[in-house]
C-alpha atoms as a PDB file:
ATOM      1  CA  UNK A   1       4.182  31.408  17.777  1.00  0.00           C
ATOM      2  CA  UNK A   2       2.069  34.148  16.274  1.00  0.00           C
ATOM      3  CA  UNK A   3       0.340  37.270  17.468  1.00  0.00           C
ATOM      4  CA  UNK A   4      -3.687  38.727  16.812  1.00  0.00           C
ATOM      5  CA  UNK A   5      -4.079  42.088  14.265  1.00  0.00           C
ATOM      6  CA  UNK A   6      -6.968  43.486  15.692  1.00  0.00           C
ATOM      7  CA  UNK A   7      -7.959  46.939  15.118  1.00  0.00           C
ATOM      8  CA  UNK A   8     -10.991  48.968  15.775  1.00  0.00           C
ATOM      9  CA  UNK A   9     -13.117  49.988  12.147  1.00  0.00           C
ATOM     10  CA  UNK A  10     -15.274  52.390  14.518  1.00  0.00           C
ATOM     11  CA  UNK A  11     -16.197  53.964  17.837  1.00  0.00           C
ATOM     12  CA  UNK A  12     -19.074  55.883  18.748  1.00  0.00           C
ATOM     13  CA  UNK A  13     -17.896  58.368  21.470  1.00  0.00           C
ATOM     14  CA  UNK A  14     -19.955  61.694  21.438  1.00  0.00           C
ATOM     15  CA  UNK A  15     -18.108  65.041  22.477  1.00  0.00           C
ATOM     16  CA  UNK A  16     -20.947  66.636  24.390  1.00  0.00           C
ATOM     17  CA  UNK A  17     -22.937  64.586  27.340  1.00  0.00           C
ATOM     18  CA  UNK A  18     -25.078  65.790  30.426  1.00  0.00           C
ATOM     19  CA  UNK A  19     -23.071  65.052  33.361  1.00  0.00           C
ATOM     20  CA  UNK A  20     -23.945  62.271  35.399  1.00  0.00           C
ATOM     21  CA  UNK A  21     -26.350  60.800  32.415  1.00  0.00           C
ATOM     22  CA  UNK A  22     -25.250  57.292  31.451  1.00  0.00           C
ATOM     23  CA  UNK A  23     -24.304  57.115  27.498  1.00  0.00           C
ATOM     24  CA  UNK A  24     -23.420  54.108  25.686  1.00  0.00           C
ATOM     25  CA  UNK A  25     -20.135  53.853  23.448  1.00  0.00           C
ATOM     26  CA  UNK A  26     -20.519  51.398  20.544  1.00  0.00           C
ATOM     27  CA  UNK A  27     -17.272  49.781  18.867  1.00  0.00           C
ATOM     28  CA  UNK A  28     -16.470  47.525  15.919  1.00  0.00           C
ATOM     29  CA  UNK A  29     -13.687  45.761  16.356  1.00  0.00           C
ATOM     30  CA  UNK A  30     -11.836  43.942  13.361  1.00  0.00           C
ATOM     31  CA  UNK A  31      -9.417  40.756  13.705  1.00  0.00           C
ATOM     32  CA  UNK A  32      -7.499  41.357  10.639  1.00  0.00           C
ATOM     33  CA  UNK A  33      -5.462  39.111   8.430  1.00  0.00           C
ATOM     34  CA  UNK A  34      -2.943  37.063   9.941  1.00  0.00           C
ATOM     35  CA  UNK A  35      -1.671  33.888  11.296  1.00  0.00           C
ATOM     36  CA  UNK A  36      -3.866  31.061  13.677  1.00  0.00           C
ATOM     37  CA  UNK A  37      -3.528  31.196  17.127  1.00  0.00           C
ATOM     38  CA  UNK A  38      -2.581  27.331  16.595  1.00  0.00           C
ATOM     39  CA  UNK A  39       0.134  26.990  19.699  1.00  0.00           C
ATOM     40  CA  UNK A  40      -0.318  30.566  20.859  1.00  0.00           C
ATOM     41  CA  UNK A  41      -1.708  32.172  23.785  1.00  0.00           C
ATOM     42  CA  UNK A  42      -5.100  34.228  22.979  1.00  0.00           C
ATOM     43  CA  UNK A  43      -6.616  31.185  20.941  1.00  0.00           C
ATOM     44  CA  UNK A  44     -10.428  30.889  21.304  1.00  0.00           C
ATOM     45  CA  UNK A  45     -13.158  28.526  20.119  1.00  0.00           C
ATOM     46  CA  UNK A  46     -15.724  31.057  18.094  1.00  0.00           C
ATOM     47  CA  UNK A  47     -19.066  30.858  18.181  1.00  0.00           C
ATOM     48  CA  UNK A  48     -19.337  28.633  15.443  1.00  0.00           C
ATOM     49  CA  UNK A  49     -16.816  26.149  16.991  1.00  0.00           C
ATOM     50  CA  UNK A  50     -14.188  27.568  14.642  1.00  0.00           C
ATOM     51  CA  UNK A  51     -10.720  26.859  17.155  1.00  0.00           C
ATOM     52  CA  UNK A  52      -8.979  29.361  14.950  1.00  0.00           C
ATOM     53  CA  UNK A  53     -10.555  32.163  17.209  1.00  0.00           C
ATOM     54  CA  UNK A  54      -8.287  35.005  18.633  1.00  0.00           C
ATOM     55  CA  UNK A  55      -9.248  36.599  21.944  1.00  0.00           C
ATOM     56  CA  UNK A  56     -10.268  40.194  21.401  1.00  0.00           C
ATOM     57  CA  UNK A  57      -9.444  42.211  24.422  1.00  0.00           C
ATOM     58  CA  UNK A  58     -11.137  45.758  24.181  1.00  0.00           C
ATOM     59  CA  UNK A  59     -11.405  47.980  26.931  1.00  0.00           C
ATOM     60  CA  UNK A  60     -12.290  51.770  27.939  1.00  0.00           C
ATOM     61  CA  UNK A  61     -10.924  54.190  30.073  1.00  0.00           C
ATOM     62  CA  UNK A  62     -11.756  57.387  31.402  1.00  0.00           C
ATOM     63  CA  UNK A  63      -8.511  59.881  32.051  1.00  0.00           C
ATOM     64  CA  UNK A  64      -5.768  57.248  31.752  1.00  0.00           C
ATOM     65  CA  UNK A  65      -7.807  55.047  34.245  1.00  0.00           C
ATOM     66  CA  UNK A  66      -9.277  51.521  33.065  1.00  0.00           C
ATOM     67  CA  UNK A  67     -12.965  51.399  33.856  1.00  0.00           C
ATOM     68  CA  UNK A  68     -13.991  48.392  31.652  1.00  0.00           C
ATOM     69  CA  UNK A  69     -13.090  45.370  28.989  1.00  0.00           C
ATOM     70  CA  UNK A  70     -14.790  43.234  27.243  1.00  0.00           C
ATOM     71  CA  UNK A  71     -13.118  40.181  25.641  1.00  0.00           C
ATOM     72  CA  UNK A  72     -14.333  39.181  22.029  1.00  0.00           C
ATOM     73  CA  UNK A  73     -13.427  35.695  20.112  1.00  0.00           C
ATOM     74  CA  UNK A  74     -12.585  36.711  16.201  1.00  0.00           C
ATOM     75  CA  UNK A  75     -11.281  34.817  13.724  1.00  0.00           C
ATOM     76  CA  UNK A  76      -9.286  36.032  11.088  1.00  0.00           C
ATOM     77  CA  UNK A  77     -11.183  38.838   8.920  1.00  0.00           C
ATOM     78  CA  UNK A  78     -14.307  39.016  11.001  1.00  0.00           C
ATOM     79  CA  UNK A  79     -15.350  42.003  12.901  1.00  0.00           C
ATOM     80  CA  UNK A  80     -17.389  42.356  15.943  1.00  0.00           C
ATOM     81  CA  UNK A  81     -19.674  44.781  17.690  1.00  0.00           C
ATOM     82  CA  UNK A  82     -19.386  45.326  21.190  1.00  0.00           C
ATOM     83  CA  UNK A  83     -20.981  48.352  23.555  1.00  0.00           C
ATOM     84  CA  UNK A  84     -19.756  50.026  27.046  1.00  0.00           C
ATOM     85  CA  UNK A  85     -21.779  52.270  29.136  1.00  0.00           C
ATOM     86  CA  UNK A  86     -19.968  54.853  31.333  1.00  0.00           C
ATOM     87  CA  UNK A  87     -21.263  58.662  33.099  1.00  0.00           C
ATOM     88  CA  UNK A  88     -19.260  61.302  33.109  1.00  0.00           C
ATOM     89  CA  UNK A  89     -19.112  63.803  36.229  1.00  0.00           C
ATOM     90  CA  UNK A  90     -18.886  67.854  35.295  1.00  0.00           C
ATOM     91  CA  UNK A  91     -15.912  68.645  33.266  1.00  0.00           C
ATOM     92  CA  UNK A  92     -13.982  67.501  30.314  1.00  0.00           C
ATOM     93  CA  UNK A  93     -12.837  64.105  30.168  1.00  0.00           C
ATOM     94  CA  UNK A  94     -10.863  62.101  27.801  1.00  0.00           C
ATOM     95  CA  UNK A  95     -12.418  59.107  26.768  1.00  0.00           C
ATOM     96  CA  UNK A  96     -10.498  56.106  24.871  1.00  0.00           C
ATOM     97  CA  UNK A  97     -11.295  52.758  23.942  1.00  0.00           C
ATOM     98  CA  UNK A  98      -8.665  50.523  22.712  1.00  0.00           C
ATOM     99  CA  UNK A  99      -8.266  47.248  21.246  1.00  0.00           C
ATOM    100  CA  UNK A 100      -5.261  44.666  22.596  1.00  0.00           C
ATOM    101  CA  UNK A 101      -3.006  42.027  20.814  1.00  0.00           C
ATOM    102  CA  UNK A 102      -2.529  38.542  22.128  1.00  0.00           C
ATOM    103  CA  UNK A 103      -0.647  36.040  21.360  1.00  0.00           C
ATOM    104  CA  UNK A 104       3.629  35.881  21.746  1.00  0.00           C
ATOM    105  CA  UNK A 105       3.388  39.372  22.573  1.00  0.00           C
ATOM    106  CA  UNK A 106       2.506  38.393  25.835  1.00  0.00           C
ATOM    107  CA  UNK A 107       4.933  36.802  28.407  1.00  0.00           C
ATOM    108  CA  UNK A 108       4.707  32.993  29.119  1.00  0.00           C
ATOM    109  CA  UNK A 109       2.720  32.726  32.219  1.00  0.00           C
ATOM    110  CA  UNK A 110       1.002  36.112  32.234  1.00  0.00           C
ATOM    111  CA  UNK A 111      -2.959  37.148  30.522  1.00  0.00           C
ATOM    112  CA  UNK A 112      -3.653  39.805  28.827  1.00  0.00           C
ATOM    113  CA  UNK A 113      -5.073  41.591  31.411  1.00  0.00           C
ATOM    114  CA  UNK A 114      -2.006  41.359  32.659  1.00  0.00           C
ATOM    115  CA  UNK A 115      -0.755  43.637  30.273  1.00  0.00           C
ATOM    116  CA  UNK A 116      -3.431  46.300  28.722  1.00  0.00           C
ATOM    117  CA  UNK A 117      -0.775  49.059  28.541  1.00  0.00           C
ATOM    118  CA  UNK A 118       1.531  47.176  27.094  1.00  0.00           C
ATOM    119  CA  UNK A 119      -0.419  45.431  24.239  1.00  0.00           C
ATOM    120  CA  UNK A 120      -2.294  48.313  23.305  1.00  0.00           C
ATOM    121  CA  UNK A 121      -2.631  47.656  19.664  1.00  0.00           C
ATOM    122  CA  UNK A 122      -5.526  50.311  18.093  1.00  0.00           C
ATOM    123  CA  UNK A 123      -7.433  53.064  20.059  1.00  0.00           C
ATOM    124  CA  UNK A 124      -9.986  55.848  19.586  1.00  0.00           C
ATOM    125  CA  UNK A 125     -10.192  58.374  21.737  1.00  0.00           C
ATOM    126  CA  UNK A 126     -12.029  62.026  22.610  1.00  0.00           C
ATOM    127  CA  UNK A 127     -12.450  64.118  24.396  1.00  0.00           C
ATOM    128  CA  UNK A 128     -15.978  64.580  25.972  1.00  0.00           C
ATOM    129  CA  UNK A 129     -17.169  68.147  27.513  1.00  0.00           C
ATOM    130  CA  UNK A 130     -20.263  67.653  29.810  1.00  0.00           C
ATOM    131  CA  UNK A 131     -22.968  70.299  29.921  1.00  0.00           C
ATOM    132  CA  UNK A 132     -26.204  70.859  31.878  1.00  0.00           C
ATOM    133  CA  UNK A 133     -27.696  71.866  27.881  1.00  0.00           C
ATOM    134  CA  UNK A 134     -25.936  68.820  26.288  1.00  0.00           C
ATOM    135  CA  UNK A 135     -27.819  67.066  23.893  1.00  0.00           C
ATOM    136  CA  UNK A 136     -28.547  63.086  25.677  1.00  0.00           C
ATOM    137  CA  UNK A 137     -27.062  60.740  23.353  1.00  0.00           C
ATOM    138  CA  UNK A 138     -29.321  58.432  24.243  1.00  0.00           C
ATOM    139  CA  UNK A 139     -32.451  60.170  22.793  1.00  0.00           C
ATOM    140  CA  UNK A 140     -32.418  60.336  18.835  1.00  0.00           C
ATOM    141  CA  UNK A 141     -32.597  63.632  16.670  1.00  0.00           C
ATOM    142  CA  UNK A 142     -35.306  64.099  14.536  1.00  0.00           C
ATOM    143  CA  UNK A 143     -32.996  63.295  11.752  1.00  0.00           C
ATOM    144  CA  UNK A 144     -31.960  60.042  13.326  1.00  0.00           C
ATOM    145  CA  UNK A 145     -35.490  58.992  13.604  1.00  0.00           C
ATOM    146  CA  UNK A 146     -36.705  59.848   9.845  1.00  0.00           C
ATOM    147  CA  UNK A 147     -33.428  58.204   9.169  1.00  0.00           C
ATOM    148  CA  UNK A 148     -34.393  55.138  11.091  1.00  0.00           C
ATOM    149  CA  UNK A 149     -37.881  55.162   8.969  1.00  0.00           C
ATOM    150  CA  UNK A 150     -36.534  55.409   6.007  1.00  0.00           C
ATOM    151  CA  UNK A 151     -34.191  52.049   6.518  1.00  0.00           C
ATOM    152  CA  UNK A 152     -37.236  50.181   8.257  1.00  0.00           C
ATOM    153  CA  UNK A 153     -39.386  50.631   5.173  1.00  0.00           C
ATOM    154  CA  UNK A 154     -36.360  50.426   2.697  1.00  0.00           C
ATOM    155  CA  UNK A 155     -35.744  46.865   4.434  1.00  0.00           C
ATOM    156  CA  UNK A 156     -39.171  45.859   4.414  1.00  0.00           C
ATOM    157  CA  UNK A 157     -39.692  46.457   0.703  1.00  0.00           C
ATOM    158  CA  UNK A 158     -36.288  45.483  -0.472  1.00  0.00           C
ATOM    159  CA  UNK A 159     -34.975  49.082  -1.679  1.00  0.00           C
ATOM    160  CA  UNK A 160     -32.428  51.137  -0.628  1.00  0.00           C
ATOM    161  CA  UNK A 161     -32.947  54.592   0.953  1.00  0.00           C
ATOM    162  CA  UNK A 162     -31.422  56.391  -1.809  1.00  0.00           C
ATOM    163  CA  UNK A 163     -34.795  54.816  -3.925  1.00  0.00           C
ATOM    164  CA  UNK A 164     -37.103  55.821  -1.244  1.00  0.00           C
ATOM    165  CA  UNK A 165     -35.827  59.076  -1.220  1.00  0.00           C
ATOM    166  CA  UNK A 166     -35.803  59.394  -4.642  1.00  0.00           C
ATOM    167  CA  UNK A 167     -39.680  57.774  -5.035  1.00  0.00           C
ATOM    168  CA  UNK A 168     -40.257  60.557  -2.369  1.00  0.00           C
ATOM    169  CA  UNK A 169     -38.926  63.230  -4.409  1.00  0.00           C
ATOM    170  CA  UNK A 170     -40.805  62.590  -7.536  1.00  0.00           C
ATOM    171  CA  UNK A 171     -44.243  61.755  -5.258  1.00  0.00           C
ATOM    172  CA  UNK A 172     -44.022  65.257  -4.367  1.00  0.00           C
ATOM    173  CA  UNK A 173     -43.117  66.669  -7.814  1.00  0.00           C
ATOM    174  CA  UNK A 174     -46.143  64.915  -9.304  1.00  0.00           C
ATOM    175  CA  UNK A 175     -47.959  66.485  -6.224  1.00  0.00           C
ATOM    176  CA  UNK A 176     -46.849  69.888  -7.385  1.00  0.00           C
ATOM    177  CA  UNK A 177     -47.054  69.591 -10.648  1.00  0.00           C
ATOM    178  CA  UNK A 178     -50.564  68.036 -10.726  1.00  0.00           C
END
């Protein structure tokens, strides 16, 4: 018998919100190394018909109370993205997301959502103050957008932004100059 290793690599859970506006929290989840679910519980058939496939339990709750999962198939070494959405009322609230081993961990005849407290393997949380002058998370920054440009037309002509920015740079130095 064996058991999963996931962990999360990253969760995007902002500390200021409107209340009542609905956010998204985006998390990368990892399965890391370890043993195939061969004769375990928490084996899954991956999306590329590999049966070596872990079930991924992640899930997200607000103030110690579970308000969603979502269950991801990863084989060993692969990582995932998955995304929640969630409003907040007025106040501070803690917000976690955590990722959940399978496998002999579990007791025969019982899931894993049997037993989210108890196989709670990884977790992010924060804790999330919502404001009436909160930035929305939804809408970019200014910086986030230029930032967005800059990888569209790095991508499109096979740089990297650091070369853009550079190009940039001495564009307006000849500019100056000239």
């Amino acid at each position: 018998m064996a058991s999963s290793n996931p962990s999360i690599q990253s969760a995007s859970i902002p500390s200021e919100v409107p209340p009542n506006d609905t956010f998204t929290v985006d998390v990368t989840v990892r399965q890391g190394e370890g043993p195939d679910p061969w004769g375990s519980t928490g084996g899954c058939t991956s999306s590329t018909l590999d049966p070596t496939g872990w079930v991924t339990p992640v899930s997200l709750w607000v103030d110690g109370d579970l308000v969603d999962t979502r269950k991801l198939c990863l084989a060993n070494n692969n990582s995932k993205d998955t995304q929640f959405s969630l409003s907040l009322s007025a106040g501070s609230h803690t917000v976690e997301v955590a990722v959940h081993q399978v496998g002999d961990v579990i007791p025969a005849g019982q899931g894993w959502r049997d037993n989210l407290s108890a196989t709670e393997y990884d977790d992010v949380r924060e804790t999330v103050s919502t404001t009436e002058d909160a930035p929305d998370p939804s809408r970019p920054s200014t910086g986030d957008r230029i930032t967005r440009l800059l990888d569209s037309l790095s991508d499109s002509l096979g740089a990297s932004t650091t070369q853009i920015g550079f190009g940039i740079a001495i564009a307006v130095v000849v500019l100056v100059v000239l």
